[in-house]
N, C-alpha and C. Protein backbone atom coordinates (compact mmCIF):
# COMPACT_ATOMS: atom_id res chain seq x y z
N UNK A 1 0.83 -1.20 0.00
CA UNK A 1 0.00 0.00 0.00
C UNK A 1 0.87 1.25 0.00
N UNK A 2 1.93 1.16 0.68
CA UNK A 2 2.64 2.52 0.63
C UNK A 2 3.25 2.72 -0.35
N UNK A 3 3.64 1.51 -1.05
CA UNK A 3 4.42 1.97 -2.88
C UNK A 3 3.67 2.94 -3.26
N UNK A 4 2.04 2.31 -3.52
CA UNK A 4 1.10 3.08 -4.29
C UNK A 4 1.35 4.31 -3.84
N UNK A 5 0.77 4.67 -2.76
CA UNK A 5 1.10 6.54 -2.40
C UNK A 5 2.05 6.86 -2.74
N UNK A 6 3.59 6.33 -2.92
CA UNK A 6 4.65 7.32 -3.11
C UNK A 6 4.74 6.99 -4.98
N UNK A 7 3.85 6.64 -5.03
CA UNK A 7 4.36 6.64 -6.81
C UNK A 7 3.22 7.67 -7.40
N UNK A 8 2.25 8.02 -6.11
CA UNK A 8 1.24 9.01 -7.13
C UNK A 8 1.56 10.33 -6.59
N UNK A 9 1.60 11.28 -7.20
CA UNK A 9 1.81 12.46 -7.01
C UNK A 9 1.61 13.45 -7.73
N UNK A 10 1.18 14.68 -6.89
CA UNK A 10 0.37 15.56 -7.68
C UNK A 10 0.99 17.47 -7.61
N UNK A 11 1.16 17.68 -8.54
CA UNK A 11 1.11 18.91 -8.64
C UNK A 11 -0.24 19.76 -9.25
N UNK A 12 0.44 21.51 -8.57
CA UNK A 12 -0.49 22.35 -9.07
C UNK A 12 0.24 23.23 -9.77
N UNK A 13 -0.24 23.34 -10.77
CA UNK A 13 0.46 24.74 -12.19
C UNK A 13 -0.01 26.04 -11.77
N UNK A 14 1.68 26.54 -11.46
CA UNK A 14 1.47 28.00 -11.07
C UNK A 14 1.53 28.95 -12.58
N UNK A 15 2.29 28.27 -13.60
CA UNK A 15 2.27 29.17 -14.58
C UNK A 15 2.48 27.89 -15.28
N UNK A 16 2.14 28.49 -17.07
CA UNK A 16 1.93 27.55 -17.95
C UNK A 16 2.95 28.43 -19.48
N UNK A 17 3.45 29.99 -19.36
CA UNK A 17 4.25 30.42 -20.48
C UNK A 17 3.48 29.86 -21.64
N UNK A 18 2.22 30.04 -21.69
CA UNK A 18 1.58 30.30 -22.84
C UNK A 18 1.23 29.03 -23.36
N UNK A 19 1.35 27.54 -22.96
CA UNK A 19 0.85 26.39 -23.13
C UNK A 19 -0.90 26.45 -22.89
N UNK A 20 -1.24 26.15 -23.96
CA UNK A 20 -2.38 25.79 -23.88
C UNK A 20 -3.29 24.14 -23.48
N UNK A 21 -2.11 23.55 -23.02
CA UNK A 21 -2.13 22.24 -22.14
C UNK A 21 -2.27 22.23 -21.25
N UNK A 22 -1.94 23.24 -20.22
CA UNK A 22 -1.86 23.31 -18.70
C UNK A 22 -2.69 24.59 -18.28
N UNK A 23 -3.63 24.15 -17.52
CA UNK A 23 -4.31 25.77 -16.76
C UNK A 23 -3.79 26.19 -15.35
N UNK A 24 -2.88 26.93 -15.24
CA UNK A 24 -2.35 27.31 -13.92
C UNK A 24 -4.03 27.65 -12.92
N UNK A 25 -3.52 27.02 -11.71
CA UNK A 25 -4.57 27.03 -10.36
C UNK A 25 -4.85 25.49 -10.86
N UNK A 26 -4.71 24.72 -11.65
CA UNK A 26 -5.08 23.30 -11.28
C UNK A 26 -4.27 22.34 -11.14
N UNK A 27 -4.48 21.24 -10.48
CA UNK A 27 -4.03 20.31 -10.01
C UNK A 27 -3.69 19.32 -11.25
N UNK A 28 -2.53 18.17 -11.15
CA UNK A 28 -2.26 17.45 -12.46
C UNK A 28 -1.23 16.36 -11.61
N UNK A 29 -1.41 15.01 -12.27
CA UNK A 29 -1.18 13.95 -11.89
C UNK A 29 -0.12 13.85 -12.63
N UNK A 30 1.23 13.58 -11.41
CA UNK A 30 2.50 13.30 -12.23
C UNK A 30 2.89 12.12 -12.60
N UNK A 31 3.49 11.71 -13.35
CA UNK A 31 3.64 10.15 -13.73
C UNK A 31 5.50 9.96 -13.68
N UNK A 32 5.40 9.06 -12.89
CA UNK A 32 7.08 8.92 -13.00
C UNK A 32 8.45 8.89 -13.96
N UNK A 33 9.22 9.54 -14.01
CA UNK A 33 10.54 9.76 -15.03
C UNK A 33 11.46 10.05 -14.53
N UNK A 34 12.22 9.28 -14.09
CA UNK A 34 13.50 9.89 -13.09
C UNK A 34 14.36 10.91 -14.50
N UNK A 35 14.52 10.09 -15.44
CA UNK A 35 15.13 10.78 -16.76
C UNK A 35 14.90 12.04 -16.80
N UNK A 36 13.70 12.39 -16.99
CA UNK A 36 13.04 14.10 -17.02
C UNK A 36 12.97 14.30 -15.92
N UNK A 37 13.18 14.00 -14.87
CA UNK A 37 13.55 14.92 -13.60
C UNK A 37 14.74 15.31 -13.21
N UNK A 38 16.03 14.60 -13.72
CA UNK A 38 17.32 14.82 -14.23
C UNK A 38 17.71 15.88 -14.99
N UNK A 39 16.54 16.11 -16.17
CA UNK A 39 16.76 17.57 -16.89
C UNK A 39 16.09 18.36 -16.73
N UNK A 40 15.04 18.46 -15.50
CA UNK A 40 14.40 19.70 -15.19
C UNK A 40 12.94 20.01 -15.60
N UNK A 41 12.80 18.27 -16.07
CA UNK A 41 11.56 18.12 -16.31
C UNK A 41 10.22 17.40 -15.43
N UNK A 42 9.26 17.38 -15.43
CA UNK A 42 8.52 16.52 -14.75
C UNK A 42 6.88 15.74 -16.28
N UNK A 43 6.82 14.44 -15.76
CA UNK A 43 5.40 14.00 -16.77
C UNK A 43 4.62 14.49 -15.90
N UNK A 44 3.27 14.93 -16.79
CA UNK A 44 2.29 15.15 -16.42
C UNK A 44 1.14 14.79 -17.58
N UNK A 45 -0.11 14.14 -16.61
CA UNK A 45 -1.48 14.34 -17.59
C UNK A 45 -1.57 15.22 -17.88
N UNK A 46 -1.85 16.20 -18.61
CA UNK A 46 -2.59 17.50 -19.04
C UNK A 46 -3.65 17.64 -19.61
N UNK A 47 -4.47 18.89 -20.18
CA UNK A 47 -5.84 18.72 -20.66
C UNK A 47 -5.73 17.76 -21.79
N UNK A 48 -5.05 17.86 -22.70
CA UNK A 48 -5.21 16.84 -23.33
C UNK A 48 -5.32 15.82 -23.75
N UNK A 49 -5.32 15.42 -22.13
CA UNK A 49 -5.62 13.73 -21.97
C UNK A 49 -4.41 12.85 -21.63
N UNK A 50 -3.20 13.62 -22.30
CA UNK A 50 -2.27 12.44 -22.57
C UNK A 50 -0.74 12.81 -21.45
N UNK A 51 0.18 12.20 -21.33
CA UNK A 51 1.32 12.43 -20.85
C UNK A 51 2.24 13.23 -21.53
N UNK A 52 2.39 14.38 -21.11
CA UNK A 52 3.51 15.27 -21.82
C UNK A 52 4.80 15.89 -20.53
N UNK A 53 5.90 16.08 -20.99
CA UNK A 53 6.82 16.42 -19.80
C UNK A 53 7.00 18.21 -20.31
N UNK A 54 6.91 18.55 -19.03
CA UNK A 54 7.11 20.45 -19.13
C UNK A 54 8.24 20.70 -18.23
N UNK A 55 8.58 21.58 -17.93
CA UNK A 55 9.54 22.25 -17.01
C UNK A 55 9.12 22.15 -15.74
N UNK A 56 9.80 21.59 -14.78
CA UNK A 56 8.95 21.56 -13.42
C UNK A 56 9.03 22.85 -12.56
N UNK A 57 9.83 23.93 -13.27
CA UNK A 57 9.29 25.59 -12.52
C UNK A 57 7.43 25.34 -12.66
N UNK A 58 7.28 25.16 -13.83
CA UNK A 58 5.67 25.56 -13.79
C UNK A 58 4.92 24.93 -12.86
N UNK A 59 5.23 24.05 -11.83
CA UNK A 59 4.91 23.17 -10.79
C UNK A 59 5.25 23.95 -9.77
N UNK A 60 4.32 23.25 -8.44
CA UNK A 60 4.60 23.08 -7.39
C UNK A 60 3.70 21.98 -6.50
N UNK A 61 4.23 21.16 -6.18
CA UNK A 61 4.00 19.82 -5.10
C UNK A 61 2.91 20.09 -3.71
N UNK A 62 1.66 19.18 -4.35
CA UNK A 62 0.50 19.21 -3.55
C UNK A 62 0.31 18.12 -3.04
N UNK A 63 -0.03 18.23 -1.62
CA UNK A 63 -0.97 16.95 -1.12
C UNK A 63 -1.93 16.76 -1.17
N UNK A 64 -2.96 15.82 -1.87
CA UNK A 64 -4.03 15.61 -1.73
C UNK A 64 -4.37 14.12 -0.56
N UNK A 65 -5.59 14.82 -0.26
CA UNK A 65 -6.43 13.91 0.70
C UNK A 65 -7.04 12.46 -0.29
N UNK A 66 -6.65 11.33 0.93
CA UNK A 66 -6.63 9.85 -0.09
C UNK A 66 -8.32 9.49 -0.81
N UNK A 67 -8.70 10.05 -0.50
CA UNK A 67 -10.03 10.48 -1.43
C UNK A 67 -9.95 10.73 -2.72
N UNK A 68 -9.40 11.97 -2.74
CA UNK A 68 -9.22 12.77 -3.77
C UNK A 68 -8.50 12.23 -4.86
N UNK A 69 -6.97 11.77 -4.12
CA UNK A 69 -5.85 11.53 -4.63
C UNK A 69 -6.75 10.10 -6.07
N UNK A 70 -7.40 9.22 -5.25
CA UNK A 70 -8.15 7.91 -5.56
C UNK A 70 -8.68 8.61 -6.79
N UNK A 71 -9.30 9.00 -6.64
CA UNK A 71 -10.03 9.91 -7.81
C UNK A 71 -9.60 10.25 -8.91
N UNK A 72 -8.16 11.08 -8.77
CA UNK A 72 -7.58 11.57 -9.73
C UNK A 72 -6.92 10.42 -10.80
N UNK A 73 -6.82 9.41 -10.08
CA UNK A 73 -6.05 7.91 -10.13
C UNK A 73 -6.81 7.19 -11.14
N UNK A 74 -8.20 7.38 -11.04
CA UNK A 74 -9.54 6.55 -11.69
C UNK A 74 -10.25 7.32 -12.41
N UNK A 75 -9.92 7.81 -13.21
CA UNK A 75 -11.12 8.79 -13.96
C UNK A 75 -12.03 8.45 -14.43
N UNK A 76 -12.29 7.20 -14.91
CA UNK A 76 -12.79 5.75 -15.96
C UNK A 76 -13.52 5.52 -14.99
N UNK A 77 -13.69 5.24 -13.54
CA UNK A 77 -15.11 5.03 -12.82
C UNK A 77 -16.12 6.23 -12.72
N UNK A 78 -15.25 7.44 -13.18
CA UNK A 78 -16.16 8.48 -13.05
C UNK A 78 -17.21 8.74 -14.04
N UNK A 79 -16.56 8.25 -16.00
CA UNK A 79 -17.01 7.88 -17.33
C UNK A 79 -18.32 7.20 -17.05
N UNK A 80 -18.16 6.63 -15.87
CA UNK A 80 -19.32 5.17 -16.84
C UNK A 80 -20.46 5.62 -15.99
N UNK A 81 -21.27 4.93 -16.38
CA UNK A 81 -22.87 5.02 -15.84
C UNK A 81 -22.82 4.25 -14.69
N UNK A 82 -23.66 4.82 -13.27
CA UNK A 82 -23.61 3.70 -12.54
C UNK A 82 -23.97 2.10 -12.68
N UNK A 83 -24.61 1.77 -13.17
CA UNK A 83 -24.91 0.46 -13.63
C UNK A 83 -23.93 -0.19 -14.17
N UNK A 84 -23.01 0.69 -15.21
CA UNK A 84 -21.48 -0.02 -15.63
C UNK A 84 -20.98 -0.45 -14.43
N UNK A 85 -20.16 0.66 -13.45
CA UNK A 85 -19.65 0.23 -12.60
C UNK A 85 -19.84 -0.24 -11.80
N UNK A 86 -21.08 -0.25 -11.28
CA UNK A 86 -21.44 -2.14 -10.39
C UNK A 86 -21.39 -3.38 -11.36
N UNK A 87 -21.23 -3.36 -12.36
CA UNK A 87 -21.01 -4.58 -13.36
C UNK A 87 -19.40 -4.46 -13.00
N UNK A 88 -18.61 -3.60 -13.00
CA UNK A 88 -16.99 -3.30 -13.60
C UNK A 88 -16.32 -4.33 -12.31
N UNK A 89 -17.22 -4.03 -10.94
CA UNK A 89 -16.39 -4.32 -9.81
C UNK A 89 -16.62 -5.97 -9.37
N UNK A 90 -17.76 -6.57 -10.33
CA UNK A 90 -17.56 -7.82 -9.90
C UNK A 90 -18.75 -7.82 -9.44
């Protein structure tokens, strides 16, 4: 259980320099790269759905509550209709 928490982690975009991927004041789920954190980079989901690496100035390191955090983790239970997801869980 504690892997999981230290492998999810979340920042919030204080600035974005004109990317239209990132909306500074929100929160964004980092995905691990020791590589791009070596050059000053960090992954992140962004609006566009997908994993892109930016400069990690435009960051800064949030805690979210394990609620939340769960949430950000699962977006795909949020997609479906309830009826899917009492089918999804068995």
């Amino acid at each position: 259980m504690k892997a999981e928490k230290s492998r999810s982690r979340f920042l919030l975009c204080v600035r974005n320099d004109g990317s239209d991927d990132l909306e500074p004041r929100k929160v964004y789920q980092v995905l691990p790269d020791p590589e791009a954190v070596r050059e000053g980079f960090v992954r992140v989901i962004d609006e566009s759905g997908e994993d892109y690496l930016y400069p990690a100035e435009y960051f800064v390191p949030v805690r979210l509550p394990v609620v939340i955090a769960r949430a950000f983790r699962s977006p795909s239970n949020y997609a479906l209709p309830p009826t899917a997801q009492k089918a999804r869980r068995g």
